[in-house]
N, C-alpha and C. Protein backbone atom coordinates (compact mmCIF):
# COMPACT_ATOMS: atom_id res chain seq x y z
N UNK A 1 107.27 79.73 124.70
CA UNK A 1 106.63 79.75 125.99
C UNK A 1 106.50 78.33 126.54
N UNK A 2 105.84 77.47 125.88
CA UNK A 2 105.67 76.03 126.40
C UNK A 2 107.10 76.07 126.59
N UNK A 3 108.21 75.92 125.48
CA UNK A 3 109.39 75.19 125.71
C UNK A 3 110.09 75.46 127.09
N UNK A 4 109.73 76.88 127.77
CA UNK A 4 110.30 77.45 128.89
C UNK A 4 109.58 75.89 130.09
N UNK A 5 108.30 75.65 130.07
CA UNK A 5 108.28 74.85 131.63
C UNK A 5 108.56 73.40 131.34
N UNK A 6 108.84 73.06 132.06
CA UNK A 6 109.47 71.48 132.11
C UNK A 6 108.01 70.93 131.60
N UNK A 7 108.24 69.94 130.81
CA UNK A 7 106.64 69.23 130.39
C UNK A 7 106.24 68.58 131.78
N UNK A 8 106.58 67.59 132.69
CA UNK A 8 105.95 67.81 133.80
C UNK A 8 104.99 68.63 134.78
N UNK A 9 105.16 69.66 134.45
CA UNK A 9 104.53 70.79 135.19
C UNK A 9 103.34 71.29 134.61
N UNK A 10 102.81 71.07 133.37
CA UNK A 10 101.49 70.74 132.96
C UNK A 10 100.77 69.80 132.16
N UNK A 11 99.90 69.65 132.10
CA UNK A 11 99.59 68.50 131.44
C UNK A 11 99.63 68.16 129.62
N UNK A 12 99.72 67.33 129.25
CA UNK A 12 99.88 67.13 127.93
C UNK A 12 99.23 67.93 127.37
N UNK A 13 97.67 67.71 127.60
CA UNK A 13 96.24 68.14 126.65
C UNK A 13 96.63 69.50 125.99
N UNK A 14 97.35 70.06 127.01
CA UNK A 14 97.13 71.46 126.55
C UNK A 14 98.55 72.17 126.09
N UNK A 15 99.25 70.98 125.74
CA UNK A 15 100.78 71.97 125.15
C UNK A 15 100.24 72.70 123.66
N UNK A 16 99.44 71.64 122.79
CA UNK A 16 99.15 72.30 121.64
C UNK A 16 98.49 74.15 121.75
N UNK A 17 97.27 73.95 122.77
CA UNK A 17 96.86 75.01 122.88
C UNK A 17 98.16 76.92 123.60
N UNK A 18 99.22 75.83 124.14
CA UNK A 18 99.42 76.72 124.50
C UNK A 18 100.56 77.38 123.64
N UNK A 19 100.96 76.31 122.00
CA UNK A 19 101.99 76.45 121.82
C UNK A 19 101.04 77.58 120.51
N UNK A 20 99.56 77.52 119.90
CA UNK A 20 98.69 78.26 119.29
C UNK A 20 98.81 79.57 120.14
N UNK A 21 98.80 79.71 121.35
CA UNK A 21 98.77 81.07 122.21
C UNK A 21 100.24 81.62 122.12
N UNK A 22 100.91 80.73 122.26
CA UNK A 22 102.14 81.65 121.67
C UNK A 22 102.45 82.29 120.90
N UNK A 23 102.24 81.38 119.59
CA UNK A 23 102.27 82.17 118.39
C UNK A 23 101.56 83.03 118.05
N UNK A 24 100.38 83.30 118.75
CA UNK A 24 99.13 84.46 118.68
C UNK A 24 99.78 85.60 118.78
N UNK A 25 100.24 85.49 120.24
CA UNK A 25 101.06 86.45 121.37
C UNK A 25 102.30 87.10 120.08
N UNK A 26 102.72 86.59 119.94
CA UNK A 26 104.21 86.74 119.09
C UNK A 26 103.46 87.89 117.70
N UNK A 27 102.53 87.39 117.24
CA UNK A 27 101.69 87.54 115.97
C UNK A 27 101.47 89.51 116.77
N UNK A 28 100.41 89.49 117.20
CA UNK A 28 100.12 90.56 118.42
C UNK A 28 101.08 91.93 118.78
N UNK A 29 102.20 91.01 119.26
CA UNK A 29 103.35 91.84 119.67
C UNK A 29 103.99 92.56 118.50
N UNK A 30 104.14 91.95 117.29
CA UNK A 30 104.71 92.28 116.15
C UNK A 30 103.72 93.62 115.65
N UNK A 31 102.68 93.14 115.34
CA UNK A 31 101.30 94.24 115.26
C UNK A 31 101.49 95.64 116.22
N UNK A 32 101.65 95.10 117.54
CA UNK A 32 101.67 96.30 118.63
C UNK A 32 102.99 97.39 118.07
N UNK A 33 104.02 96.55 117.72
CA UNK A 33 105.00 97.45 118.27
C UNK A 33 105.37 97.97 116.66
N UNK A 34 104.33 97.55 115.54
CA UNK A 34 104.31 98.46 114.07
C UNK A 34 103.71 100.05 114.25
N UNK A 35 102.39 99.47 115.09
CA UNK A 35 101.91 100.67 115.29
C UNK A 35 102.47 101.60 116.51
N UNK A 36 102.94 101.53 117.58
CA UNK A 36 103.63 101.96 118.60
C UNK A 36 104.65 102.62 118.06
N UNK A 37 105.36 102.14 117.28
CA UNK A 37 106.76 102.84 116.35
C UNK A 37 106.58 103.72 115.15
N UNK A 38 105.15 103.76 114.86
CA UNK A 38 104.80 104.43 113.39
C UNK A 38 103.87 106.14 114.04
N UNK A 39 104.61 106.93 113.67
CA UNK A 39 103.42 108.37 113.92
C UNK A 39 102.95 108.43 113.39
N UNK A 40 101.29 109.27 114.27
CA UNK A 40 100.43 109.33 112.90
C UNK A 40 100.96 110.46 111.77
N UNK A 41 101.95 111.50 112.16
CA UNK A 41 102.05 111.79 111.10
C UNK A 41 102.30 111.34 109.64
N UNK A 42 102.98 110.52 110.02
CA UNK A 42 103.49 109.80 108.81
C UNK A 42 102.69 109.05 108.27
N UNK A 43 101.68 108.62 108.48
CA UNK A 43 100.72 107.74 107.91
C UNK A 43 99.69 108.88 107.24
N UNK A 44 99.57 108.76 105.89
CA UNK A 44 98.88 109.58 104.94
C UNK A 44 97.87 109.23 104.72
N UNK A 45 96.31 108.82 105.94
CA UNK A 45 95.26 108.64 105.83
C UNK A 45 94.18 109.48 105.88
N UNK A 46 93.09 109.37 105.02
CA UNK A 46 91.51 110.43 104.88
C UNK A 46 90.95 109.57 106.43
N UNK A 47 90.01 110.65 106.95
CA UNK A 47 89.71 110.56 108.17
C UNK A 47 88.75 109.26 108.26
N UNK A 48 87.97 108.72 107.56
CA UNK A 48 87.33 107.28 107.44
C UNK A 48 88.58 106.26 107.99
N UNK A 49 89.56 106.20 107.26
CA UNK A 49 90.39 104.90 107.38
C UNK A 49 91.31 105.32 108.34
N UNK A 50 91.29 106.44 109.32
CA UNK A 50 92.17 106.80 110.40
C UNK A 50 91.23 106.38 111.65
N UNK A 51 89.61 106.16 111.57
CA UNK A 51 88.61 106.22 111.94
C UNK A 51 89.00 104.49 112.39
N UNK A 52 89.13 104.01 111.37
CA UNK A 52 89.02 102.44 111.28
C UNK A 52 90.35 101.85 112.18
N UNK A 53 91.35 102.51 111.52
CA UNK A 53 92.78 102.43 112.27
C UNK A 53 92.65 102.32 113.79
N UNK A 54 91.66 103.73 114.32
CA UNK A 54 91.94 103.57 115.89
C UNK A 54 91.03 103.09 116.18
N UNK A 55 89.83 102.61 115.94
CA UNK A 55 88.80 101.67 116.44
C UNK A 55 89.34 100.34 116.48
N UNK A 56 90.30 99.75 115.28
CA UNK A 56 91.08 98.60 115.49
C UNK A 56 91.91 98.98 116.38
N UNK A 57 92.60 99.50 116.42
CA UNK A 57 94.00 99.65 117.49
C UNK A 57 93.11 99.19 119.15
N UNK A 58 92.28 99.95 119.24
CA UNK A 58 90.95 100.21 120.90
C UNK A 58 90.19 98.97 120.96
N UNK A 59 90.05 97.90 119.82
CA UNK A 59 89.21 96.60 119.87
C UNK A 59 90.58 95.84 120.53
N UNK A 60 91.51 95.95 119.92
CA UNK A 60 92.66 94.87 119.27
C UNK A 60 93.10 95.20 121.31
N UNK A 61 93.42 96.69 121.65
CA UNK A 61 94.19 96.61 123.40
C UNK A 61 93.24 95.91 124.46
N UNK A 62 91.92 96.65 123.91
CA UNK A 62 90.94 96.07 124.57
C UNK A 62 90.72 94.46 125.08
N UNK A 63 90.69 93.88 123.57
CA UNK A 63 90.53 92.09 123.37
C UNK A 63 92.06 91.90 124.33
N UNK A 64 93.26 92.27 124.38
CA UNK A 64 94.35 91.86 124.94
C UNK A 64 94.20 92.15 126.76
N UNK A 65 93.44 93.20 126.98
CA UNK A 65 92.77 93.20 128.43
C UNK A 65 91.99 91.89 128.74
N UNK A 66 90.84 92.09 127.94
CA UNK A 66 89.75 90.54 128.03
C UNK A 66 91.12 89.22 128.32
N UNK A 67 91.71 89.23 127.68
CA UNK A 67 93.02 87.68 127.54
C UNK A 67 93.79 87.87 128.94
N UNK A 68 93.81 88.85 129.19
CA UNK A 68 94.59 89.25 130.47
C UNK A 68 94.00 88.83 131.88
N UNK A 69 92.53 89.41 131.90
CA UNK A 69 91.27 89.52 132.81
C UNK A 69 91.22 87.77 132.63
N UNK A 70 91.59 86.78 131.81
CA UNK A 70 90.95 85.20 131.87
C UNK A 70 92.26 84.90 132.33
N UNK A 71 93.37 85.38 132.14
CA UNK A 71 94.52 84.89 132.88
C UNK A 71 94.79 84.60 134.16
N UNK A 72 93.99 86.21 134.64
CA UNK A 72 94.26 86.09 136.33
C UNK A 72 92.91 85.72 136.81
N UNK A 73 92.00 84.86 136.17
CA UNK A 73 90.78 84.81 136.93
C UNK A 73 89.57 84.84 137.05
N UNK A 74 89.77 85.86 136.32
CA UNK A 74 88.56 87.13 136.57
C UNK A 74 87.82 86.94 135.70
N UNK A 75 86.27 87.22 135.57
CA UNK A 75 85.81 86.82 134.51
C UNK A 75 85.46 88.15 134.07
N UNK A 76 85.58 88.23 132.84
CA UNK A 76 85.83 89.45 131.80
C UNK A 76 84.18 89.76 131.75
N UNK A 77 83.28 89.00 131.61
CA UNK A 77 81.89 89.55 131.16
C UNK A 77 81.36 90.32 132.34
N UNK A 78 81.91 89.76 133.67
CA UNK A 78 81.65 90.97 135.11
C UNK A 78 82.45 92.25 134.82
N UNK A 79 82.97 92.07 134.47
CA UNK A 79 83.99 93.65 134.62
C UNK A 79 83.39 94.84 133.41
N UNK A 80 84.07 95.58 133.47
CA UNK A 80 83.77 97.02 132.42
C UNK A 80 84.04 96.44 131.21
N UNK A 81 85.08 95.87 130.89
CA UNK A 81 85.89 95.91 129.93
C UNK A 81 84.90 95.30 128.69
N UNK A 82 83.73 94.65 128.77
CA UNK A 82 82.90 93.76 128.13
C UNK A 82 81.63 95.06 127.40
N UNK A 83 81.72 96.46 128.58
CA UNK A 83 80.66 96.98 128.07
C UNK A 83 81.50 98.24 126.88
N UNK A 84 83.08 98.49 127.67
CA UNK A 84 83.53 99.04 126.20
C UNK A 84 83.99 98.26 125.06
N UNK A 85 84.18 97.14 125.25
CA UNK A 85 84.45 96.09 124.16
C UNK A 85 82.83 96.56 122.86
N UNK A 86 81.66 96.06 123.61
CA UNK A 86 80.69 96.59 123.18
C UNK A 86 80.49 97.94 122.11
N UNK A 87 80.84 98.88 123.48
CA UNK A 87 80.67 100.32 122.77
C UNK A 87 81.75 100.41 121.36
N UNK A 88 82.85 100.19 121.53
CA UNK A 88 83.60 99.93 120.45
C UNK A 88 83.01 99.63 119.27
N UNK A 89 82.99 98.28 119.36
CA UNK A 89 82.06 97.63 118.20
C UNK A 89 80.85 98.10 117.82
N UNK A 90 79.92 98.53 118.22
CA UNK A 90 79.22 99.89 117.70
C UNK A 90 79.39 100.55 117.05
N UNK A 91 80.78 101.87 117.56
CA UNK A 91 80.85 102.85 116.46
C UNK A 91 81.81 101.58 114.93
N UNK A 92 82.33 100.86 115.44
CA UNK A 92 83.03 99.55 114.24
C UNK A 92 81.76 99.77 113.08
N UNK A 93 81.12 99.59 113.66
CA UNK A 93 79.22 99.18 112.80
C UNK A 93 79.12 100.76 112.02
N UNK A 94 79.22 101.87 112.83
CA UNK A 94 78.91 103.00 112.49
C UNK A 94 79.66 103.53 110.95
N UNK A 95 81.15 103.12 111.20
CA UNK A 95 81.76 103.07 110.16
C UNK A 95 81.66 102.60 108.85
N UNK A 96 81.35 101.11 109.44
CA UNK A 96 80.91 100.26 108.26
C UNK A 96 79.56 100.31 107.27
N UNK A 97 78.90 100.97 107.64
CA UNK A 97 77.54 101.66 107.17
C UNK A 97 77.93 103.16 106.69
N UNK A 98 79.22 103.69 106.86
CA UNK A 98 79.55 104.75 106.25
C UNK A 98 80.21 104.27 105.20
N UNK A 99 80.80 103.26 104.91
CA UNK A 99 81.83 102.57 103.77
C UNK A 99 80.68 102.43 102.90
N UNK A 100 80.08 101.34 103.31
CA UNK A 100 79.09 100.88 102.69
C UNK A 100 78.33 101.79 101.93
N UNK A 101 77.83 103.10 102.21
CA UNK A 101 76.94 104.16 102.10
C UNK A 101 77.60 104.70 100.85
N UNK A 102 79.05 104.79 100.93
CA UNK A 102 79.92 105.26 99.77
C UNK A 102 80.43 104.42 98.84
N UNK A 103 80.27 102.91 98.93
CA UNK A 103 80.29 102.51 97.90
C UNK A 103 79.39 101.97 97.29
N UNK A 104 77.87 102.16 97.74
CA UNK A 104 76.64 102.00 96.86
C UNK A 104 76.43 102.50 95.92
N UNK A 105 75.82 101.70 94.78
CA UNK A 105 75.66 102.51 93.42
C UNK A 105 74.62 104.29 93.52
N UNK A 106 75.26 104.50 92.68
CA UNK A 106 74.15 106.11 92.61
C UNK A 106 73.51 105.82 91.53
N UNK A 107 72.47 106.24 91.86
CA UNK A 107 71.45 106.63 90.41
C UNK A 107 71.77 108.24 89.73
N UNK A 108 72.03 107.76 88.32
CA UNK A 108 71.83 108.83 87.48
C UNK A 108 70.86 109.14 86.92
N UNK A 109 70.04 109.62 87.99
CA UNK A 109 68.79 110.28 87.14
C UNK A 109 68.29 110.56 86.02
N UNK A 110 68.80 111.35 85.57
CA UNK A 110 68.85 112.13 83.79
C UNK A 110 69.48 110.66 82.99
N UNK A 111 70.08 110.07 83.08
CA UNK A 111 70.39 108.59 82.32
C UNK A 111 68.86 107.69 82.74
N UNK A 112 68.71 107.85 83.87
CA UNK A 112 67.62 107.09 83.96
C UNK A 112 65.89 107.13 83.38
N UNK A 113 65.87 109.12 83.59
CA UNK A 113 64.92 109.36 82.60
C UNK A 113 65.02 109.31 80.96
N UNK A 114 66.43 109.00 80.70
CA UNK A 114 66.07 108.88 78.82
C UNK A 114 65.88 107.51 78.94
N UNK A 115 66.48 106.47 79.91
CA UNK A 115 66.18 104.86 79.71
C UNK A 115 64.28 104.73 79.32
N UNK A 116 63.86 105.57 80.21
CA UNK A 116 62.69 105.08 80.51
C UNK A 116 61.74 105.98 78.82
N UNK A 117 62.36 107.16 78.99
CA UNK A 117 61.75 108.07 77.96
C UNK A 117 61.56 107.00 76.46
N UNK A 118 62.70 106.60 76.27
CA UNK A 118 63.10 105.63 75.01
C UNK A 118 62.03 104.03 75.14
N UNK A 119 62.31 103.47 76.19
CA UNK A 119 61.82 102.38 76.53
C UNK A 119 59.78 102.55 76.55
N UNK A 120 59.68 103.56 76.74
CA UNK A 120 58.32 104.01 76.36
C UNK A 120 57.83 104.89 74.81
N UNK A 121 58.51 103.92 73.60
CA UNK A 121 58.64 104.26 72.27
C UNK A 121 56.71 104.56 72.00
N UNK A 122 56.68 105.73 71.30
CA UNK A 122 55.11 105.49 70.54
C UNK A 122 55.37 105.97 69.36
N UNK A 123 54.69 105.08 68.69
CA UNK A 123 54.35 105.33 67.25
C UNK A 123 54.09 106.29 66.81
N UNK A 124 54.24 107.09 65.62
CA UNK A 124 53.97 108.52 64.99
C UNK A 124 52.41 107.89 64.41
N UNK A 125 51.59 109.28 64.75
CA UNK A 125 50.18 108.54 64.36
C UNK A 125 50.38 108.60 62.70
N UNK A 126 49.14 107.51 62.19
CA UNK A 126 49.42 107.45 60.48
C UNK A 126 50.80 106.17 60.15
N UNK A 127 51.57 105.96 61.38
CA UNK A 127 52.36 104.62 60.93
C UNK A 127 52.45 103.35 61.78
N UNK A 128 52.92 102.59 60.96
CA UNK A 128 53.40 101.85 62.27
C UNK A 128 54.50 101.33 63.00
N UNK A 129 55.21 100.41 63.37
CA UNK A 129 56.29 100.15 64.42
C UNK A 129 57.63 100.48 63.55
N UNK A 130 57.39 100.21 62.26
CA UNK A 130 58.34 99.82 61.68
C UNK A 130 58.62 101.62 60.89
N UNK A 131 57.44 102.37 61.35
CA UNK A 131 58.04 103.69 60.28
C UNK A 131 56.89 103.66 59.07
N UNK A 132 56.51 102.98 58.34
CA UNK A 132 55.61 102.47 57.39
C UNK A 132 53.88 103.01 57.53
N UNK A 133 53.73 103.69 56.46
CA UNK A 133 51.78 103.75 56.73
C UNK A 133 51.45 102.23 56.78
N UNK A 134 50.14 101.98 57.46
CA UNK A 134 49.88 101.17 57.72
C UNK A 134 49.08 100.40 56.29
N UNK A 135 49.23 98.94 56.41
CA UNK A 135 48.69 98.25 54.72
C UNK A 135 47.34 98.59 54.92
N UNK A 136 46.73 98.76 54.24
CA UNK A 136 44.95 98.67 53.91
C UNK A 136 44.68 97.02 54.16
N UNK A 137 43.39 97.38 54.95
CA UNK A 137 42.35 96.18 55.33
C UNK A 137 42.20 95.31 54.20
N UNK A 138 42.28 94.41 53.67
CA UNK A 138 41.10 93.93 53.34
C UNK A 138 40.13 93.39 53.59
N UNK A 139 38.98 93.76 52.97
CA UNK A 139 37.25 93.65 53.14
C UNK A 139 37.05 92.07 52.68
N UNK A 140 36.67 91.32 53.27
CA UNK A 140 36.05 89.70 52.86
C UNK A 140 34.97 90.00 52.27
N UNK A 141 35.15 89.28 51.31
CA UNK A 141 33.56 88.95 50.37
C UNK A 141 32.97 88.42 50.81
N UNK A 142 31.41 88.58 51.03
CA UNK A 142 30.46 87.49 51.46
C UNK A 142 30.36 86.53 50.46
């Protein structure tokens, strides 16, 4: 893209930035046109990670509107596009608290009541810790 305008025609500062936007763009396009060319049939996903798939796909067109909307002008936080950007990222959250939810540990109850059953050992009356009747006192002489 830079290489297309004569360096004259913009200013230095910003060839780096624009030569990073290129390669973004390029990065993007490659992405777009994996998924554009792939059916969902063919993709052998449980409904969570098909969930995730099109919430990325709807962030990812979306964010390329927002880049579009600063191109010609416009400022993206006036327009719609900022409050479904939003809504998006929401259900994003919704998901992620469903992942999360499923990969938290479970308690095994019944494991947990013998931990505790055991861990609260008592002595058989008549012995002591060790299994053993207990030694006889001895009495001090005055």
């Amino acid at each position: 893209m830079a290489e297309d305008i004569p360096p004259e025609d913009y200013p230095s500062e910003i060839e780096e930035y624009l030569t990073g936007f290129d390669t973004s763009l390029g990065s993007v396009n490659d992405v777009v046109q994996k998924l554009v060319t792939t059916s969902r049939n063919d993709q052998k996903l449980d409904p969570l990670e098909q969930a995730k798939l099109d919430l990325m796909s709807a962030y990812a067109l979306n964010s390329l509107f927002w880049m579009y909307l600063v191109t010609q002008g416009i400022n993206p936080k006036e327009h719609g596009i900022k409050q479904e950007l939003e809504r998006i990222r929401a259900h994003m959250n919704k998901v992620k608290d469903i992942t999360d939810k499923k990969k938290a540990a479970r308690l095994d109850k019944g494991a947990a009541g013998r931990f505790v059953r055991n861990a609260l050992w008592q002595a058989e009356e008549g012995k002591d810790a060790t299994g053993q009747p207990p030694k006889a006192k001895h009495k001090r002489f005055k």
